[in-house]
Protein backbone atom coordinates (compact mmCIF):
# COMPACT_ATOMS: atom_id res chain seq x y z
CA UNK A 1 136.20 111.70 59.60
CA UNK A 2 134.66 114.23 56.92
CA UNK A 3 130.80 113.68 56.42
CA UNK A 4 129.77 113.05 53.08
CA UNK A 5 128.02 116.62 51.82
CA UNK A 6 125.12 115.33 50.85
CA UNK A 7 124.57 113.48 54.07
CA UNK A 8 125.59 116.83 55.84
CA UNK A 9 123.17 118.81 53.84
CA UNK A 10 120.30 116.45 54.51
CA UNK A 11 121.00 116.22 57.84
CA UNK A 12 120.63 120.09 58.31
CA UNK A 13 117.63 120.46 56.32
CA UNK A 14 116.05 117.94 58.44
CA UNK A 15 117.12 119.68 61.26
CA UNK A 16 115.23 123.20 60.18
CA UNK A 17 112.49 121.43 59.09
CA UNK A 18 111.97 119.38 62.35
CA UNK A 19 112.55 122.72 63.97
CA UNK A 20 110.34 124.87 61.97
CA UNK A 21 107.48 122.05 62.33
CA UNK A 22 107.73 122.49 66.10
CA UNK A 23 107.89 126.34 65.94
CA UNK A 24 105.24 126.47 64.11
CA UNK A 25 102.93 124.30 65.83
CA UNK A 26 100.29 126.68 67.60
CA UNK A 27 97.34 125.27 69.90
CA UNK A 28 94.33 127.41 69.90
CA UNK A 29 93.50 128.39 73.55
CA UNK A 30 90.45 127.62 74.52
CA UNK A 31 88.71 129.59 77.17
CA UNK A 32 86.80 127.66 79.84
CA UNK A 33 83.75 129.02 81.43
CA UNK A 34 83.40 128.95 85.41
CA UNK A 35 80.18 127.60 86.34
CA UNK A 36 78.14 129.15 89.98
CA UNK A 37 78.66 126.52 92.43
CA UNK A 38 74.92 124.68 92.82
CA UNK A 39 72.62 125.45 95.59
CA UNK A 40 72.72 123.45 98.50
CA UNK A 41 68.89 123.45 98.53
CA UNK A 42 68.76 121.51 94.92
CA UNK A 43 67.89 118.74 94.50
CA UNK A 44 68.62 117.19 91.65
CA UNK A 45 71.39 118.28 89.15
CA UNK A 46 70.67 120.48 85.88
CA UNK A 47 70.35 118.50 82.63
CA UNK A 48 73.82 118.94 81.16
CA UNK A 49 72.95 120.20 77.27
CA UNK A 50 75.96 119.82 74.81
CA UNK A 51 77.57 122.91 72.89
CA UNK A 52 75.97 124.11 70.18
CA UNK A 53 78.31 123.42 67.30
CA UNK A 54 78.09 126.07 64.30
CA UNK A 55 78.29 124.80 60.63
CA UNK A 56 81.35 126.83 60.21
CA UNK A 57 83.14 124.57 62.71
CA UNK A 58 81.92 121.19 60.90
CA UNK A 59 82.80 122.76 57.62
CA UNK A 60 86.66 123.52 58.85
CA UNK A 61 86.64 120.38 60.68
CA UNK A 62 85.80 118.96 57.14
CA UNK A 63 88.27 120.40 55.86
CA UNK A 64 90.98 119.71 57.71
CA UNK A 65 89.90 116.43 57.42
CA UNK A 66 90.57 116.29 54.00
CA UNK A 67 93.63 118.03 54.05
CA UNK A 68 95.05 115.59 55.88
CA UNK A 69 93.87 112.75 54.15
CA UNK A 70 95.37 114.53 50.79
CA UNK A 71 98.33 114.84 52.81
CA UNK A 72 98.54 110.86 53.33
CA UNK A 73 97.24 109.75 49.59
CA UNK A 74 100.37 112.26 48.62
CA UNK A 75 102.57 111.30 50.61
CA UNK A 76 101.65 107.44 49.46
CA UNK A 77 101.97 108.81 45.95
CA UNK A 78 105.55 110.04 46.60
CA UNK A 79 104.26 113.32 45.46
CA UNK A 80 105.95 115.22 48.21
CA UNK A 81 105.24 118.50 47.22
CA UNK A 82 101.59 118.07 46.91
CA UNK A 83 101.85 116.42 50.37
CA UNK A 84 103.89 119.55 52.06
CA UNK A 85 100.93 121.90 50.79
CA UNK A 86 98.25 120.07 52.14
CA UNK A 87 100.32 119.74 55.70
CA UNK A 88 100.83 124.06 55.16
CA UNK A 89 97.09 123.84 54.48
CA UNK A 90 96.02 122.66 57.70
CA UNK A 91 98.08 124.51 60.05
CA UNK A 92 97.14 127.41 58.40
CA UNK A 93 93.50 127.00 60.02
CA UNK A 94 93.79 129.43 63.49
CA UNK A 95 90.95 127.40 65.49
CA UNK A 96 92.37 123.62 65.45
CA UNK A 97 91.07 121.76 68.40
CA UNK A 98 93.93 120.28 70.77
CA UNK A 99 92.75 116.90 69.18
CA UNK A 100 93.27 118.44 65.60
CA UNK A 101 96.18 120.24 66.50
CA UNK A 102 98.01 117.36 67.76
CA UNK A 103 97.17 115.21 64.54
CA UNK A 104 98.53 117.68 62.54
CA UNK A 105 101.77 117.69 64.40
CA UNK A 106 101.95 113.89 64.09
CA UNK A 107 101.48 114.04 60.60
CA UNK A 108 103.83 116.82 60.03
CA UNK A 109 106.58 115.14 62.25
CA UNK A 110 105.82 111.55 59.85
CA UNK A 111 106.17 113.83 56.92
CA UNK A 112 109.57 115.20 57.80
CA UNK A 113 111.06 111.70 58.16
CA UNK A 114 109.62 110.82 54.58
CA UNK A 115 111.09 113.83 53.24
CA UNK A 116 114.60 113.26 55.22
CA UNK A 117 114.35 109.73 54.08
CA UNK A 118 113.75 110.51 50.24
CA UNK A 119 116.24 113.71 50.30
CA UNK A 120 119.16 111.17 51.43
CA UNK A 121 118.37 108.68 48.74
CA UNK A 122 118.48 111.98 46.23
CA UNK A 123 114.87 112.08 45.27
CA UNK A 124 114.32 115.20 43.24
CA UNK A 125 110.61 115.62 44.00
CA UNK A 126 111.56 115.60 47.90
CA UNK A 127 114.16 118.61 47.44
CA UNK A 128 112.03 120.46 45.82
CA UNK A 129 109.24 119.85 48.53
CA UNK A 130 112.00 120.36 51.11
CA UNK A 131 112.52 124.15 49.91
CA UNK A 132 108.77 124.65 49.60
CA UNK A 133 108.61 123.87 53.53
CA UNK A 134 111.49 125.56 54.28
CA UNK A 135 110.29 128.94 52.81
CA UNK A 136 107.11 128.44 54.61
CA UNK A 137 108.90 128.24 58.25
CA UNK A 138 110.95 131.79 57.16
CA UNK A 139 107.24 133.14 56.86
């Protein structure tokens, strides 16, 4: 039983992309500090104080943010490609939390299928988009 090409074609290309996606993927590590053990002669614990968060971290958090929500109104839109560069956008960013970092995966992984989905029912926009993401995983 020969495969249809296209069907073969869009079957590999899904295959890289899913692949490259998951390549790709990096967590930043997080170093965690190792507190002194309390004295036993305390007696009552220290107020815990939260991190001090910079205004460069709420400005990429803000950013990702809206990355990702391009990434969705895109992806709504059908505009696939516009959708694909927002998605590069956000894993470009080297200090994702694991919170972050997992969204993006989710999203990128819900992308893919859209793009599968749209390249087997011949969408042009998707194969274009397809390439774009492609090229980015040989990078």
């Amino acid at each position: 039983m020969a495969l249809n090409p296209l069907v073969r074609q869009t079957s590999l290309l899904a295959m890289i992309i899913v692949a490259a996606a998951m390549g790709c993927s990096k967590k930043a590590a997080t170093s965690a500090s190792v507190t002194p053990a309390p004295d036993a002669s305390a007696a009552t614990p220290a107020p815990v104080t939260a991190p001090a968060v910079s205004a460069a971290s709420i400005t990429a958090s803000t950013d990702i943010s809206k990355s990702l929500a391009d990434a969705d109104a895109a992806l709504k839109a059908h505009a696939y490609d516009q959708a694909v560069q927002a998605m590069l956008a956000v894993q470009k960013h080297r200090q994702l939390t694991d919170q972050q970092a997992q969204e993006a995966h989710n999203r990128m992984v819900g992308l893919q299928r859209s793009l599968a989905a749209a390249l087997a029912s011949g969408d042009p926009n998707a194969k274009a988009a397809a390439e774009l993401l492609r090229q980015s995983a040989m990078h």
